[in-house]
N, C-alpha and C. Protein backbone atom coordinates (compact mmCIF):
# COMPACT_ATOMS: atom_id res chain seq x y z
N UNK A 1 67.98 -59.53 168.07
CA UNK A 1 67.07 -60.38 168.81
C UNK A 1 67.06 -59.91 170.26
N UNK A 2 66.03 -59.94 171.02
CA UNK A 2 65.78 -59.62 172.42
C UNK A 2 65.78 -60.73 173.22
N UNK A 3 65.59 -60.38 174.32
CA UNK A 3 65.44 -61.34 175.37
C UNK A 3 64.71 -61.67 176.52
N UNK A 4 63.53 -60.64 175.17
CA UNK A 4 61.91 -60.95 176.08
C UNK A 4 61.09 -62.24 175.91
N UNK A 5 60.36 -62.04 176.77
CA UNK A 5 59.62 -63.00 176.90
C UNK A 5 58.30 -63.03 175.34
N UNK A 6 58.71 -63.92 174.39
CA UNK A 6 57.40 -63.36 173.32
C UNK A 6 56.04 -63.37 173.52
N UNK A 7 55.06 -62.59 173.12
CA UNK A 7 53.41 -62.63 173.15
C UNK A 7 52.83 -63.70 172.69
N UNK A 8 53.43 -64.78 173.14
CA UNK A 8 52.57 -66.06 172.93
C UNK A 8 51.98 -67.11 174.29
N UNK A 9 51.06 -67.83 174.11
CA UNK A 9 50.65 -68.40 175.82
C UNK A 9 51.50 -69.52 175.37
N UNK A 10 51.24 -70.57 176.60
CA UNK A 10 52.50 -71.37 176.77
C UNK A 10 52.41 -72.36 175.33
N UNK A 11 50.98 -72.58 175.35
CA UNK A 11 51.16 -73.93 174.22
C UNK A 11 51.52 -73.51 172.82
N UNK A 12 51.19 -72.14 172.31
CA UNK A 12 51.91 -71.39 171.24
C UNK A 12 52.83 -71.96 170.96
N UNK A 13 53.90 -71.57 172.20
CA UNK A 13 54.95 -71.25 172.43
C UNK A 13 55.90 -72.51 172.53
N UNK A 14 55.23 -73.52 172.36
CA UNK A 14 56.01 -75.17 172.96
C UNK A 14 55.76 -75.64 171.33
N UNK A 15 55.10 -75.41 170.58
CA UNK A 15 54.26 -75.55 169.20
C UNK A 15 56.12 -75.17 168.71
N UNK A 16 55.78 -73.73 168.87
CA UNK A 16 56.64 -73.04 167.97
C UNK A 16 58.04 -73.65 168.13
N UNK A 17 58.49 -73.72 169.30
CA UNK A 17 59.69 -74.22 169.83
C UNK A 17 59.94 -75.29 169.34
N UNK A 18 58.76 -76.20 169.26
CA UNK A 18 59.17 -77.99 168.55
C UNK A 18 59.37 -78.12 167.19
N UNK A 19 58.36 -77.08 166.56
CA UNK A 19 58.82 -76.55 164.83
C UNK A 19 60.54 -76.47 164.31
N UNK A 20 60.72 -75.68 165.33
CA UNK A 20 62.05 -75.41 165.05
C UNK A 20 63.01 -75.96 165.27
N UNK A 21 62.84 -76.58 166.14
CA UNK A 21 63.69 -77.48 167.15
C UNK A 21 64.02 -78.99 166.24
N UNK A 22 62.57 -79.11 165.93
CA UNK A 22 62.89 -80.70 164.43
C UNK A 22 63.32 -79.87 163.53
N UNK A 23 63.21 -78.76 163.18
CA UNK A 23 64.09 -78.35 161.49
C UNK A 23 65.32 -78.51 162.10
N UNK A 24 65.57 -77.86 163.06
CA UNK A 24 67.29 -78.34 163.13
C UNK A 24 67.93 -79.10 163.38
N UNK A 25 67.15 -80.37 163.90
CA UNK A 25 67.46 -81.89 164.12
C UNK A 25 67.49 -82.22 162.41
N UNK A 26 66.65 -81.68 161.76
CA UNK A 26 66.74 -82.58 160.33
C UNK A 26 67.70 -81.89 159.40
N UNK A 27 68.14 -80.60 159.90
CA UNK A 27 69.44 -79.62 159.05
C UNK A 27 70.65 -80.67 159.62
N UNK A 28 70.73 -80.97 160.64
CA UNK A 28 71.83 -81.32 161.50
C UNK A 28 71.83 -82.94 161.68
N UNK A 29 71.27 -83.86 160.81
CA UNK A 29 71.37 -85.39 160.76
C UNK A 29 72.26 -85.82 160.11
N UNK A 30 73.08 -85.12 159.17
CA UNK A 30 73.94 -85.55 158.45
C UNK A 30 75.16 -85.09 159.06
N UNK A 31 75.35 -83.90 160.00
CA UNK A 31 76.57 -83.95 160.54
C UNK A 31 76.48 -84.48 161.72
N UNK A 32 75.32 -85.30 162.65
CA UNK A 32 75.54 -85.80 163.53
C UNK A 32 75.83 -87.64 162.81
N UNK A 33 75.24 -87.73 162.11
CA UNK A 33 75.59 -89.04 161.27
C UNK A 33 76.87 -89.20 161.26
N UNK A 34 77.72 -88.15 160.89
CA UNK A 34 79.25 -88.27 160.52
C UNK A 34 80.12 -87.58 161.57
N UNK A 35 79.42 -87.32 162.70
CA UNK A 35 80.41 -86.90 164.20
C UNK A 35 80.98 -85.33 163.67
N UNK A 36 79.97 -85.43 163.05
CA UNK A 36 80.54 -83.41 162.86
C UNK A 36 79.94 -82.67 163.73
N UNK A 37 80.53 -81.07 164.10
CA UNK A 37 79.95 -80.39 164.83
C UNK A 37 78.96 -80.27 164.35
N UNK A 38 77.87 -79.27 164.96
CA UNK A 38 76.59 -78.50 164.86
C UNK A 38 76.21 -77.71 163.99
N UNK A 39 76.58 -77.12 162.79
CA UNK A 39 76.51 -76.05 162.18
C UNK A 39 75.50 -74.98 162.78
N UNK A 40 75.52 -73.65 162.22
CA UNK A 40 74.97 -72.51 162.47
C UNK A 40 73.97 -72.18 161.25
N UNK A 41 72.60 -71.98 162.01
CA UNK A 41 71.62 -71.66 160.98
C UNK A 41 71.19 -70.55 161.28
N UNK A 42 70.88 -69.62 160.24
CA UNK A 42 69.77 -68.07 160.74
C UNK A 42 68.47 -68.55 161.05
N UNK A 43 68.17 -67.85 162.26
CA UNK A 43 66.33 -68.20 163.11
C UNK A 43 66.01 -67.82 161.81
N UNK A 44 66.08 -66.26 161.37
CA UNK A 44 65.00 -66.14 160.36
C UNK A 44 64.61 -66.51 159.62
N UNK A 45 65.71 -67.19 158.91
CA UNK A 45 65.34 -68.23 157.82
C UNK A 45 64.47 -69.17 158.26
N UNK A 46 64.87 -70.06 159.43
CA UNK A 46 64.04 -70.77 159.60
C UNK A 46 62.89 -70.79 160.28
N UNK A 47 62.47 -69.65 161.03
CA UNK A 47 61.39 -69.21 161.39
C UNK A 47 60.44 -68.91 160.37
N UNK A 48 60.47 -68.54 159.34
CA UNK A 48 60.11 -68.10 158.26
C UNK A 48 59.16 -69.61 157.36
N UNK A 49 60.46 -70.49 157.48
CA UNK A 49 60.34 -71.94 156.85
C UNK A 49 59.45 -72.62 157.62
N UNK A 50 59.26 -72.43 158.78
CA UNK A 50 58.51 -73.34 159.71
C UNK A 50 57.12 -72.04 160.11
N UNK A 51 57.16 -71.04 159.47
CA UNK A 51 56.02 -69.99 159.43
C UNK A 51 55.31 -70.06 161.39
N UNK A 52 56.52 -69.67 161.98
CA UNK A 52 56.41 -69.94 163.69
C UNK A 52 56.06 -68.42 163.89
N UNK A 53 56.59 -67.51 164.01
CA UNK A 53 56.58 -66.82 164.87
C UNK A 53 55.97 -65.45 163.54
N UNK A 54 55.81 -64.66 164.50
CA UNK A 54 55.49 -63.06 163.62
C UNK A 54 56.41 -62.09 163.38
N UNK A 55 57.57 -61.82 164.55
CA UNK A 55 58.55 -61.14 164.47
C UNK A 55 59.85 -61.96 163.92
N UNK A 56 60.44 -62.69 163.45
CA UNK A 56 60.88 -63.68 162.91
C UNK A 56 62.45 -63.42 163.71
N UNK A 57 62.72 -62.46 163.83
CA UNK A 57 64.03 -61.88 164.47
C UNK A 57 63.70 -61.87 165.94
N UNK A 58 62.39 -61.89 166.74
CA UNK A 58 62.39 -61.74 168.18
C UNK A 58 62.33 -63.06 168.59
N UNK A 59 63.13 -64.36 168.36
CA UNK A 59 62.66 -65.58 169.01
C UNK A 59 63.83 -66.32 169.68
N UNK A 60 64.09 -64.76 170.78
CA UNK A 60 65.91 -65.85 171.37
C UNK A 60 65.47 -66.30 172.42
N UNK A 61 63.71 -66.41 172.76
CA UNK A 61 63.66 -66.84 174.08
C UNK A 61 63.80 -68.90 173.77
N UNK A 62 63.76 -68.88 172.27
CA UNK A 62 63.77 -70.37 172.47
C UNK A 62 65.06 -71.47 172.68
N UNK A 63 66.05 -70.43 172.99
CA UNK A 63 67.18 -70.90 173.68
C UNK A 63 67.61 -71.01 174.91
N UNK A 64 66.13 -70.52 175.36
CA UNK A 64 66.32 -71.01 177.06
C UNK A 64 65.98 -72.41 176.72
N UNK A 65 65.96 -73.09 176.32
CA UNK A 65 65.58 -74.60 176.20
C UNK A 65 66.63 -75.34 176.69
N UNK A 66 67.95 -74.76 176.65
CA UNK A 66 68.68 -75.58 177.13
C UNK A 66 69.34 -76.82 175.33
N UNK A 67 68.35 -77.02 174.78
CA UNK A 67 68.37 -77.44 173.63
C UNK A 67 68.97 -77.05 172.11
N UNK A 68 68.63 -75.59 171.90
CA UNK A 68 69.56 -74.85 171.10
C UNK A 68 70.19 -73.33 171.42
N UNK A 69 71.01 -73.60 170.78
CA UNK A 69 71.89 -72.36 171.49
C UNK A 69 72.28 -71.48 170.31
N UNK A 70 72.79 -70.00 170.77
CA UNK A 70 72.06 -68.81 169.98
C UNK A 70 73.48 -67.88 170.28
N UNK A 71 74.25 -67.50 169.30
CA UNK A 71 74.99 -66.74 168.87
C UNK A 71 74.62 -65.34 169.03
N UNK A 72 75.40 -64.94 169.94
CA UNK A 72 74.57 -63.56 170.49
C UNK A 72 75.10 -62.26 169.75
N UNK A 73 75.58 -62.71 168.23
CA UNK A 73 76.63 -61.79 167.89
C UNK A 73 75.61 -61.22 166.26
N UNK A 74 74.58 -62.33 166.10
CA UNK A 74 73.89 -62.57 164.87
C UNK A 74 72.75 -63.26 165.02
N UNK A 75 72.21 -63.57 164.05
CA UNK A 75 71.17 -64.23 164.06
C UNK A 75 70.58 -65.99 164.09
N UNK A 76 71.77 -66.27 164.27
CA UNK A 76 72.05 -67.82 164.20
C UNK A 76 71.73 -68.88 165.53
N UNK A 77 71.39 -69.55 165.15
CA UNK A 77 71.65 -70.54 166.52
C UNK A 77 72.18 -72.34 165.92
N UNK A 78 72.44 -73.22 166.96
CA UNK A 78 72.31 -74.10 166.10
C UNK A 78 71.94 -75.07 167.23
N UNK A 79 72.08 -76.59 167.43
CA UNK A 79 71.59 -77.57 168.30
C UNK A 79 73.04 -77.49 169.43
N UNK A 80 72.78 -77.44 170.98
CA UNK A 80 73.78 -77.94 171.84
C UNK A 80 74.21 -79.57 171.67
N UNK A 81 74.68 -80.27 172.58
CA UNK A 81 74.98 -81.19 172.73
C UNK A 81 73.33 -82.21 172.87
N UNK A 82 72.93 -81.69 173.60
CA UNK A 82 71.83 -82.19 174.59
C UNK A 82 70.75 -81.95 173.62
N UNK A 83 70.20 -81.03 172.93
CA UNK A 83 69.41 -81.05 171.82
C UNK A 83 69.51 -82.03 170.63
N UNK A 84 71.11 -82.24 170.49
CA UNK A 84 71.64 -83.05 169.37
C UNK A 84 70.76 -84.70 170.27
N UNK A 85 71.05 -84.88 170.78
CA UNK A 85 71.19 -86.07 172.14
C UNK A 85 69.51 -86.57 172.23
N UNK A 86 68.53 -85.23 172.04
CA UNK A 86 67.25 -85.44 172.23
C UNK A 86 65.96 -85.54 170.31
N UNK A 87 66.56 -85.47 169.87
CA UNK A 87 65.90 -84.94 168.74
C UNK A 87 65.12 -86.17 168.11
N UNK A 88 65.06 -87.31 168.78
CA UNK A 88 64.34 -87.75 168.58
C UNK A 88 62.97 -87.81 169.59
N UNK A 89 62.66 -86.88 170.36
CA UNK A 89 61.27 -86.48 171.11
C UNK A 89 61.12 -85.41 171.28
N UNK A 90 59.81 -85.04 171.82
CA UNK A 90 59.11 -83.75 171.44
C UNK A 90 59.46 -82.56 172.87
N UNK A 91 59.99 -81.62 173.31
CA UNK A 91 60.81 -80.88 173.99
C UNK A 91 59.96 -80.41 174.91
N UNK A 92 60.48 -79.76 175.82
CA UNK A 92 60.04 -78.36 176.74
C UNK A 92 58.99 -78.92 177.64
């Protein structure tokens, strides 16, 4: 994954971000239900699932959000604190 800026204009780009952003609020309701950590999901998978982006592997800019955070070792990211904290409204 890079850490460019992707070829999308802003509202694309806030679209795409909120797609993803509720799949992982709704992967992650059952361990915030039960005070578990965050688990780790692959973007691609879920980029794929939420049919967001084109490069499915180029989307680490959506962890500038502050909201989910991104394993710089793989392909994973999962919800911060503050994403966990917000997931019930619409982001960015």
């Amino acid at each position: 994954m890079s850490n460019e800026i992707a070829p999308y204009d802003n509202y694309d780009n806030t679209i795409m971000t909120n797609n993803l952003f509720r799949r992982l609020c709704t992967l992650d309701e059952d361990d915030r239900n039960n005070n578990r950590p965050s688990r780790w999901h692959d973007i691609t998978t879920l980029a794929k699932e939420v049919r967001a982006f084109t490069n499915s592997t180029d989307v680490a800019y959506i962890t500038e959000t502050g909201y989910i955070e991104r394993d710089i070792n793989n392909n994973n990211v999962r919800l911060t604190d503050l994403g966990r904290q917000n997931c019930n409204r619409w982001i960015r």
